[in-house]
C-alpha atoms as a PDB file:
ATOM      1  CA  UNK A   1       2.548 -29.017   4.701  1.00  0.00           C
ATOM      2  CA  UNK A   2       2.028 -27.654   8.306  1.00  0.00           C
ATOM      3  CA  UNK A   3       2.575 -30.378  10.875  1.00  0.00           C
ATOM      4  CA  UNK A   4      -0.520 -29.324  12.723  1.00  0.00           C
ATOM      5  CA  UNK A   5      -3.627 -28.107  10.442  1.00  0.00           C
ATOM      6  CA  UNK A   6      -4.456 -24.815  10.893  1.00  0.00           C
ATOM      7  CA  UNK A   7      -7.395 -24.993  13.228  1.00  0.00           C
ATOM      8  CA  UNK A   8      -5.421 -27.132  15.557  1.00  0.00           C
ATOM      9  CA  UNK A   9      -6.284 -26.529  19.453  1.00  0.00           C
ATOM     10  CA  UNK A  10      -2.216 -27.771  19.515  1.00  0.00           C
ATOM     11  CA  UNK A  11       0.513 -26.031  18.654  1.00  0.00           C
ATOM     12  CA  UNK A  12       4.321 -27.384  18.667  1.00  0.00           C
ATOM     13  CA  UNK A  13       6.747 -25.247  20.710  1.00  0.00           C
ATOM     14  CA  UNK A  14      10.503 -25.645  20.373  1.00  0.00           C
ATOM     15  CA  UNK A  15      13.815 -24.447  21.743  1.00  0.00           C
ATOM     16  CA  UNK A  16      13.725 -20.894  22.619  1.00  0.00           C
ATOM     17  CA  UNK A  17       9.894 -20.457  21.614  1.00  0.00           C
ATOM     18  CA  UNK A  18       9.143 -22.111  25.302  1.00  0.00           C
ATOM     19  CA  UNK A  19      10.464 -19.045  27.409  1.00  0.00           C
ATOM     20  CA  UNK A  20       8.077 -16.280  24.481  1.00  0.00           C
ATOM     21  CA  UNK A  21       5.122 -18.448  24.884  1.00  0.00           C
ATOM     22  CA  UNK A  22       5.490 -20.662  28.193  1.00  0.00           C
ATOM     23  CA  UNK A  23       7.138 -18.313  30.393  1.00  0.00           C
ATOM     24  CA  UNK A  24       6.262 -15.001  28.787  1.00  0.00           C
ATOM     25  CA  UNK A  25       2.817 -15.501  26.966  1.00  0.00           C
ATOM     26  CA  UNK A  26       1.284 -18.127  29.513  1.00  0.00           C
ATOM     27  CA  UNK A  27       2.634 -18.179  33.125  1.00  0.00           C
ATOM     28  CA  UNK A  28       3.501 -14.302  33.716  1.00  0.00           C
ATOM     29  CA  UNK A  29       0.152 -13.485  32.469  1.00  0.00           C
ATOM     30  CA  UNK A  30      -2.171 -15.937  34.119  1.00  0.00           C
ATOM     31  CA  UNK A  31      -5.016 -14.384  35.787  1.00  0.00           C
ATOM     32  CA  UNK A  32      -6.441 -16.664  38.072  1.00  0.00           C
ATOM     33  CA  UNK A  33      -4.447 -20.147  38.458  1.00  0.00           C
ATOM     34  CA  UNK A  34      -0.999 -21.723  37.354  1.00  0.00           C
ATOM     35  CA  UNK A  35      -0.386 -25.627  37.977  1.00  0.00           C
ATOM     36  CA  UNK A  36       2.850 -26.288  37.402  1.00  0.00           C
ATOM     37  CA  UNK A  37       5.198 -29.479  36.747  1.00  0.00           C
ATOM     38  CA  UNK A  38       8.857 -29.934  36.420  1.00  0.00           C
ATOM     39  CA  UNK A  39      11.749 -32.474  37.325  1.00  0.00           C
ATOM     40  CA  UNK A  40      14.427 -29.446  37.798  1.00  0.00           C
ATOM     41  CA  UNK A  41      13.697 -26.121  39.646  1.00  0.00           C
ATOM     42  CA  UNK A  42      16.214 -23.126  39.146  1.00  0.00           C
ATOM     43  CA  UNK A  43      15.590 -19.918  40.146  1.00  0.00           C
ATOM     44  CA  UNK A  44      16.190 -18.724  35.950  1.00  0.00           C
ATOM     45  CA  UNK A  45      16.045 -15.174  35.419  1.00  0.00           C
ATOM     46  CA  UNK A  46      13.261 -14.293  33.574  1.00  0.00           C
ATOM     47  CA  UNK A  47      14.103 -10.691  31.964  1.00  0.00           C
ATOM     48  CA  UNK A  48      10.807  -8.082  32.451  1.00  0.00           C
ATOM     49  CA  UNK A  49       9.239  -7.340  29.154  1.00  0.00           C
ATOM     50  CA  UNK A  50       9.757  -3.543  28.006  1.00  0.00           C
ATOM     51  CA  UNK A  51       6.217  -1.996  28.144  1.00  0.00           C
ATOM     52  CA  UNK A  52       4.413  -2.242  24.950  1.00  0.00           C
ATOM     53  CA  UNK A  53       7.408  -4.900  23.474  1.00  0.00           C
ATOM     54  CA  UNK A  54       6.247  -7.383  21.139  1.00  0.00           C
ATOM     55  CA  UNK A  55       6.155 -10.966  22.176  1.00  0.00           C
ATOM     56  CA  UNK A  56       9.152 -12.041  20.486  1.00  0.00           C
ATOM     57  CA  UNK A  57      10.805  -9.224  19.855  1.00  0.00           C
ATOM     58  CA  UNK A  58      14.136  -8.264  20.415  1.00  0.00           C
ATOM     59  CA  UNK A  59      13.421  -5.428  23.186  1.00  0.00           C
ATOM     60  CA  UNK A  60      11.074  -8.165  24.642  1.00  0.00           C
ATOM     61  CA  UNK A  61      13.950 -10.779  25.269  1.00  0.00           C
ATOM     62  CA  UNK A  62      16.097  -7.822  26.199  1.00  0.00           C
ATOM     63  CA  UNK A  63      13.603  -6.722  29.018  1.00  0.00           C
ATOM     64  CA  UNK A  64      13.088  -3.843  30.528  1.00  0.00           C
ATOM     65  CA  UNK A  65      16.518  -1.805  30.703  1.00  0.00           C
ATOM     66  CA  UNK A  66      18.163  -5.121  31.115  1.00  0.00           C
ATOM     67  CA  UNK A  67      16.211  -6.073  34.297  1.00  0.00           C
ATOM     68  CA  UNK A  68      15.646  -9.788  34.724  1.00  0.00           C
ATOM     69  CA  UNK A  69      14.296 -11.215  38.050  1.00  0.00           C
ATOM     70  CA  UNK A  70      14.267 -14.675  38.661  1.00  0.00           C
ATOM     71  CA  UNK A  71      11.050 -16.724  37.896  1.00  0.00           C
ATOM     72  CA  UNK A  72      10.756 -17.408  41.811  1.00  0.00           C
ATOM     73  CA  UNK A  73      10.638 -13.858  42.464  1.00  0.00           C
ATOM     74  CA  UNK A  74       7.844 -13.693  39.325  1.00  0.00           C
ATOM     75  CA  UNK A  75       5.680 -16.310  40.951  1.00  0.00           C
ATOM     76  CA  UNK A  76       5.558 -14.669  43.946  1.00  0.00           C
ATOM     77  CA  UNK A  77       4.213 -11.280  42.971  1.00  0.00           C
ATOM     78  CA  UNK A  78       1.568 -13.577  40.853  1.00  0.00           C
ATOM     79  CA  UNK A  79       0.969 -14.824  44.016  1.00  0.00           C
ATOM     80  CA  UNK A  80       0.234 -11.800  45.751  1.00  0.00           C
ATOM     81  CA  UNK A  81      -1.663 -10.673  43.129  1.00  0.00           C
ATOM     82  CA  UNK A  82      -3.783 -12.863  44.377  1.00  0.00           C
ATOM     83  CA  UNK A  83      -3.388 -15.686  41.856  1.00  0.00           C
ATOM     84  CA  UNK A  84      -3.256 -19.670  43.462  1.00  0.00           C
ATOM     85  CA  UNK A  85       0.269 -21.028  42.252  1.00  0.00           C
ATOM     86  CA  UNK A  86       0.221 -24.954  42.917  1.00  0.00           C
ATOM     87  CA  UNK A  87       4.307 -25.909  41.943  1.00  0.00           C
ATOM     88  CA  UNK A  88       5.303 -29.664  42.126  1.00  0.00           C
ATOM     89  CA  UNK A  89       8.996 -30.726  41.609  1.00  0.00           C
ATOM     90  CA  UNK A  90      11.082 -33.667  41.866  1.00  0.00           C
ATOM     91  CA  UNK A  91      14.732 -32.832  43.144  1.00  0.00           C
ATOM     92  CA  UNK A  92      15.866 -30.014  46.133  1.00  0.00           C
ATOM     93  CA  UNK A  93      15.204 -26.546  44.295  1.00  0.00           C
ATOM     94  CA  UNK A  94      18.778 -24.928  43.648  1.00  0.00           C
ATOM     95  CA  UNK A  95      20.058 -23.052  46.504  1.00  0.00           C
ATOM     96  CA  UNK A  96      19.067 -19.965  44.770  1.00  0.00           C
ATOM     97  CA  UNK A  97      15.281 -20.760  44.189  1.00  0.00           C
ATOM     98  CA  UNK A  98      15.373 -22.460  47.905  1.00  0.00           C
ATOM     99  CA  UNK A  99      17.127 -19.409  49.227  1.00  0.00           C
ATOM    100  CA  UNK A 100      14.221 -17.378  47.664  1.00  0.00           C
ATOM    101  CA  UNK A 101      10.920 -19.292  48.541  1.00  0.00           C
ATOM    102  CA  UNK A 102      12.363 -19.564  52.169  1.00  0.00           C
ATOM    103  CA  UNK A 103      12.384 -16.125  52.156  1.00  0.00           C
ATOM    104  CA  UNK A 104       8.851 -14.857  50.839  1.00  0.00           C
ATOM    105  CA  UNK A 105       6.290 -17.952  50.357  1.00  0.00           C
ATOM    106  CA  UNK A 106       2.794 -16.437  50.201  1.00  0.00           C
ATOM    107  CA  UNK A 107      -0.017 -18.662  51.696  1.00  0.00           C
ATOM    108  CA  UNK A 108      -1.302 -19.338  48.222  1.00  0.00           C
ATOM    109  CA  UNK A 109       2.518 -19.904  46.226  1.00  0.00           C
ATOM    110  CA  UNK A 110       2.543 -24.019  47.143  1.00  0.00           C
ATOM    111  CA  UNK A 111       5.582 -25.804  46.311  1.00  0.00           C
ATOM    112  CA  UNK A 112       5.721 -29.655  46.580  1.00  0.00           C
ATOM    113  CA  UNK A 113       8.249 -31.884  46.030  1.00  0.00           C
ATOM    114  CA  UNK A 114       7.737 -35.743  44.808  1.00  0.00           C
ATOM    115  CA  UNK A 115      11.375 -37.624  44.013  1.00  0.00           C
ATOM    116  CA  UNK A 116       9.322 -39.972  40.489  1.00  0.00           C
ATOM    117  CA  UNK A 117       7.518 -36.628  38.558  1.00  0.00           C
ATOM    118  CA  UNK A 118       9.491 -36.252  35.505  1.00  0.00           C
ATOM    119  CA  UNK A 119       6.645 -34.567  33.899  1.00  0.00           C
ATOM    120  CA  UNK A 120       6.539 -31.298  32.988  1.00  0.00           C
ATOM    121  CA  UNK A 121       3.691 -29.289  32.297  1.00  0.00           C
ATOM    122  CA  UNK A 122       2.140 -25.165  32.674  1.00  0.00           C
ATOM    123  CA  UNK A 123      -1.143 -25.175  32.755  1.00  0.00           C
ATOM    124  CA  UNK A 124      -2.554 -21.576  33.069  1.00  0.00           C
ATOM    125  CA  UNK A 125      -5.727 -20.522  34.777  1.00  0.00           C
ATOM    126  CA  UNK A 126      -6.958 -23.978  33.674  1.00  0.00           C
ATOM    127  CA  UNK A 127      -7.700 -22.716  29.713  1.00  0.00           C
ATOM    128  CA  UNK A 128      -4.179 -23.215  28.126  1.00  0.00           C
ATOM    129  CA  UNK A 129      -1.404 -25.593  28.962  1.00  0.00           C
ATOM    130  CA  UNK A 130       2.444 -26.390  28.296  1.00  0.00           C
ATOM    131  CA  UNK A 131       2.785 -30.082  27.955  1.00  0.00           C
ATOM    132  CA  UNK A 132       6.801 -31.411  27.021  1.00  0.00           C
ATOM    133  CA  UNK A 133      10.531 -31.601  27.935  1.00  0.00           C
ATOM    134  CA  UNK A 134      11.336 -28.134  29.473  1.00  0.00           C
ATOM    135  CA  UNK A 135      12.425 -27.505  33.127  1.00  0.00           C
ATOM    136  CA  UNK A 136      11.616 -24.767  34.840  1.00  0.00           C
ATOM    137  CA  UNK A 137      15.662 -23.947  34.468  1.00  0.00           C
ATOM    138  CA  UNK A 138      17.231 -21.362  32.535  1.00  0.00           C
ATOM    139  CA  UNK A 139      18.303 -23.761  29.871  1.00  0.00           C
ATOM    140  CA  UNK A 140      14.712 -24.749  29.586  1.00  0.00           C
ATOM    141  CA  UNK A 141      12.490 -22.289  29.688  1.00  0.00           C
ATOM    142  CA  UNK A 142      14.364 -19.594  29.976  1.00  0.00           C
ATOM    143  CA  UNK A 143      15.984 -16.826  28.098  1.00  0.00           C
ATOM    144  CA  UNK A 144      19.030 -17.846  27.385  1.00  0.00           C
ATOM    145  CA  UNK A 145      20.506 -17.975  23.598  1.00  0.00           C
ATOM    146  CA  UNK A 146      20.229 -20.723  21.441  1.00  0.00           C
ATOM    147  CA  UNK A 147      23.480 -21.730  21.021  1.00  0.00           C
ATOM    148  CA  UNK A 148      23.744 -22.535  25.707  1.00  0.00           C
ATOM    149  CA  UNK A 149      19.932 -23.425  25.746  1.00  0.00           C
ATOM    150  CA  UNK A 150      18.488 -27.324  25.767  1.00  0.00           C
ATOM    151  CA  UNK A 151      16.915 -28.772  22.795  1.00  0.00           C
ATOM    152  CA  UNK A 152      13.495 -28.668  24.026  1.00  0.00           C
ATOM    153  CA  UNK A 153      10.203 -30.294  22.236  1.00  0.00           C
ATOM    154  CA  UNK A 154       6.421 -29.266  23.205  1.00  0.00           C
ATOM    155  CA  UNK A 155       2.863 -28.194  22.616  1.00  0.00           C
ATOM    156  CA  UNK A 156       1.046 -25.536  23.712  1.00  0.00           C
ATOM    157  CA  UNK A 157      -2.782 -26.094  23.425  1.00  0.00           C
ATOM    158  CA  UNK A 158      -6.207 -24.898  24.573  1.00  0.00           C
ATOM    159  CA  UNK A 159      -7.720 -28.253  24.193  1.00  0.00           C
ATOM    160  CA  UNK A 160      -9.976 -29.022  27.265  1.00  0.00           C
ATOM    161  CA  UNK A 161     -10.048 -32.733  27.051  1.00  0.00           C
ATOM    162  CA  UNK A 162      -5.656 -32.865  27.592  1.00  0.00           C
ATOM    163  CA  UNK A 163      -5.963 -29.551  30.039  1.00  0.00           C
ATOM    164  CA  UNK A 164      -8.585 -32.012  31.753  1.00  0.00           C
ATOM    165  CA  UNK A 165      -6.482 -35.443  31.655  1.00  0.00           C
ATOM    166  CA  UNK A 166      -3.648 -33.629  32.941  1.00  0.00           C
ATOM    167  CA  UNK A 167      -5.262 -32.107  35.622  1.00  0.00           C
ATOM    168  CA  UNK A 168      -6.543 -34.991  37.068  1.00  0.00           C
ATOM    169  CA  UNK A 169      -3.158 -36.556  36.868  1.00  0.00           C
ATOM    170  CA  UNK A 170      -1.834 -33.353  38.702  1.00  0.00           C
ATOM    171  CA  UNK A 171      -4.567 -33.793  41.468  1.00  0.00           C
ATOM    172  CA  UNK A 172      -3.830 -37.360  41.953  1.00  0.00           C
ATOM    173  CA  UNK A 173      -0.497 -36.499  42.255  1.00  0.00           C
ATOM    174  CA  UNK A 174      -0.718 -33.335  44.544  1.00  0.00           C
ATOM    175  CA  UNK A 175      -3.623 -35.522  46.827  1.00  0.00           C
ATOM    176  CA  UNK A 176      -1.308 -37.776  47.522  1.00  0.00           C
ATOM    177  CA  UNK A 177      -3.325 -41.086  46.045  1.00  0.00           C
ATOM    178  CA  UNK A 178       0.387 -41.835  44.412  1.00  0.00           C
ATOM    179  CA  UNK A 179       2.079 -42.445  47.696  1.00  0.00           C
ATOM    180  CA  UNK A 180       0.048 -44.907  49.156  1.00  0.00           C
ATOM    181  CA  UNK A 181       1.567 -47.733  47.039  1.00  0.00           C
ATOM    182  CA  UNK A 182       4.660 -45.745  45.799  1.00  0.00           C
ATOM    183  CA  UNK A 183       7.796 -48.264  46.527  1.00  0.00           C
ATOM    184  CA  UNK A 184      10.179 -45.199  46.802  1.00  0.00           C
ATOM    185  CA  UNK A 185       9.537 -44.424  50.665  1.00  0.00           C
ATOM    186  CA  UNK A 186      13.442 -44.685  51.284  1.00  0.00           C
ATOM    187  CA  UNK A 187      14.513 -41.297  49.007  1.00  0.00           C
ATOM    188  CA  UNK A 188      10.930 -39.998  50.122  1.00  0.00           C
ATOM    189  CA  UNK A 189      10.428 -39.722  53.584  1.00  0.00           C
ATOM    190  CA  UNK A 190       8.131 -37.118  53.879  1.00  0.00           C
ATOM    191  CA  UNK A 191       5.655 -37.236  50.674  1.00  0.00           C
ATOM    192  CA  UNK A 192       4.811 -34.334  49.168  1.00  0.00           C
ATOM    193  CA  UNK A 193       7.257 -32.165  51.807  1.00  0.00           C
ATOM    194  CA  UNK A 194       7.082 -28.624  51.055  1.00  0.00           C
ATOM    195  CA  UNK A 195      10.326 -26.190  50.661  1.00  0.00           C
ATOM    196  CA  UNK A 196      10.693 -25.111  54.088  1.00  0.00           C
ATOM    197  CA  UNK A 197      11.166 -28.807  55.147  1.00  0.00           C
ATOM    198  CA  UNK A 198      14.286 -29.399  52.861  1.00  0.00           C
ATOM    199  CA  UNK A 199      17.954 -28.975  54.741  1.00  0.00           C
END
């Protein structure tokens, strides 16, 4: 018996499914919007799908001739493609990932950092949406084999009442309404700083 029945707007994602249909499925083809949540941010290489590779496939986890940028590098050509990227994180972004958004941050690629958000969530031009326990790290989301990869639980789901309720928990978040009465001002000096603020 199917843990979800087969008309469910929810479907469970696990282990190396997240980086076919989070990373590859969802966030590298989002046309207008991505809203993004994680604890951890690595700058994972994400290999380029071969043209015309199936999601899933082995030439599609290969990539294209063995090219794999990392996913900051990703989100900023989404970026200046025009789409808004909002990205809100909890720790400093490894020195890779830093090294990169320091050096190309287009006006509408945001990055935000707040020291509590454990949560991690995708949600895609505000229609579908990753809700669970990946990072945006390699052994996350990314492509990495299943023997060095996390153990990773999620859905993915069209359902506009969660993409709604998780929305409006990103907004309060991104807004700010958290910090007024947040009692973690001492490992937070500057709420909500942005990357080029970090040391």
């Amino acid at each position: 018996m199917p843990l979800f029945p087969e008309k469910s707007p929810v479907e469970l994602i696990i282990d190396e499914e997240h980086f076919q249909r989070v990373v590859l499925g969802g966030m590298l083809k989002a046309k207008t919007s991505l809203d993004i949540t994680t604890a951890d941010l690595k700058a994972m290489l994400t290999p380029t799908p071969a043209p015309g590779s199936a999601p899933g496939s082995s030439s599609a986890s290969r990539g294209r001739r063995g090219k794999a940028d990392s996913i900051i590098t990703h989100l900023v050509r989404l970026a200046e493609r025009g789409i808004e990227i909002r990205l809100l994180h909890a720790g400093v972004p490894s020195a890779a990932a830093l090294t990169a958004l320091r050096r190309s941050l287009p006006e509408n690629l945001i990055v935000r950092r707040c020291p509590r958000l454990h949560a991690k969530s995708v949600i895609v031009d505000a229609e579908v949406m990753y809700l669970g326990s990946a990072n945006m790290t390699g052994a996350g989301l990314g492509a990495k084999s299943p023997r060095r990869r996390n153990i990773e639980w999620g859905i993915w789901t069209d359902d506009a009442n969660l993409i709604d309720g998780i929305l409006e928990q990103f907004n309060r978040l991104w807004e700010g309404h958290r910090c007024e009465d947040c009692g973690r001002t001492d490992i937070c000096p500057a709420p909500l700083e942005e990357p080029q603020l970090l040391a």
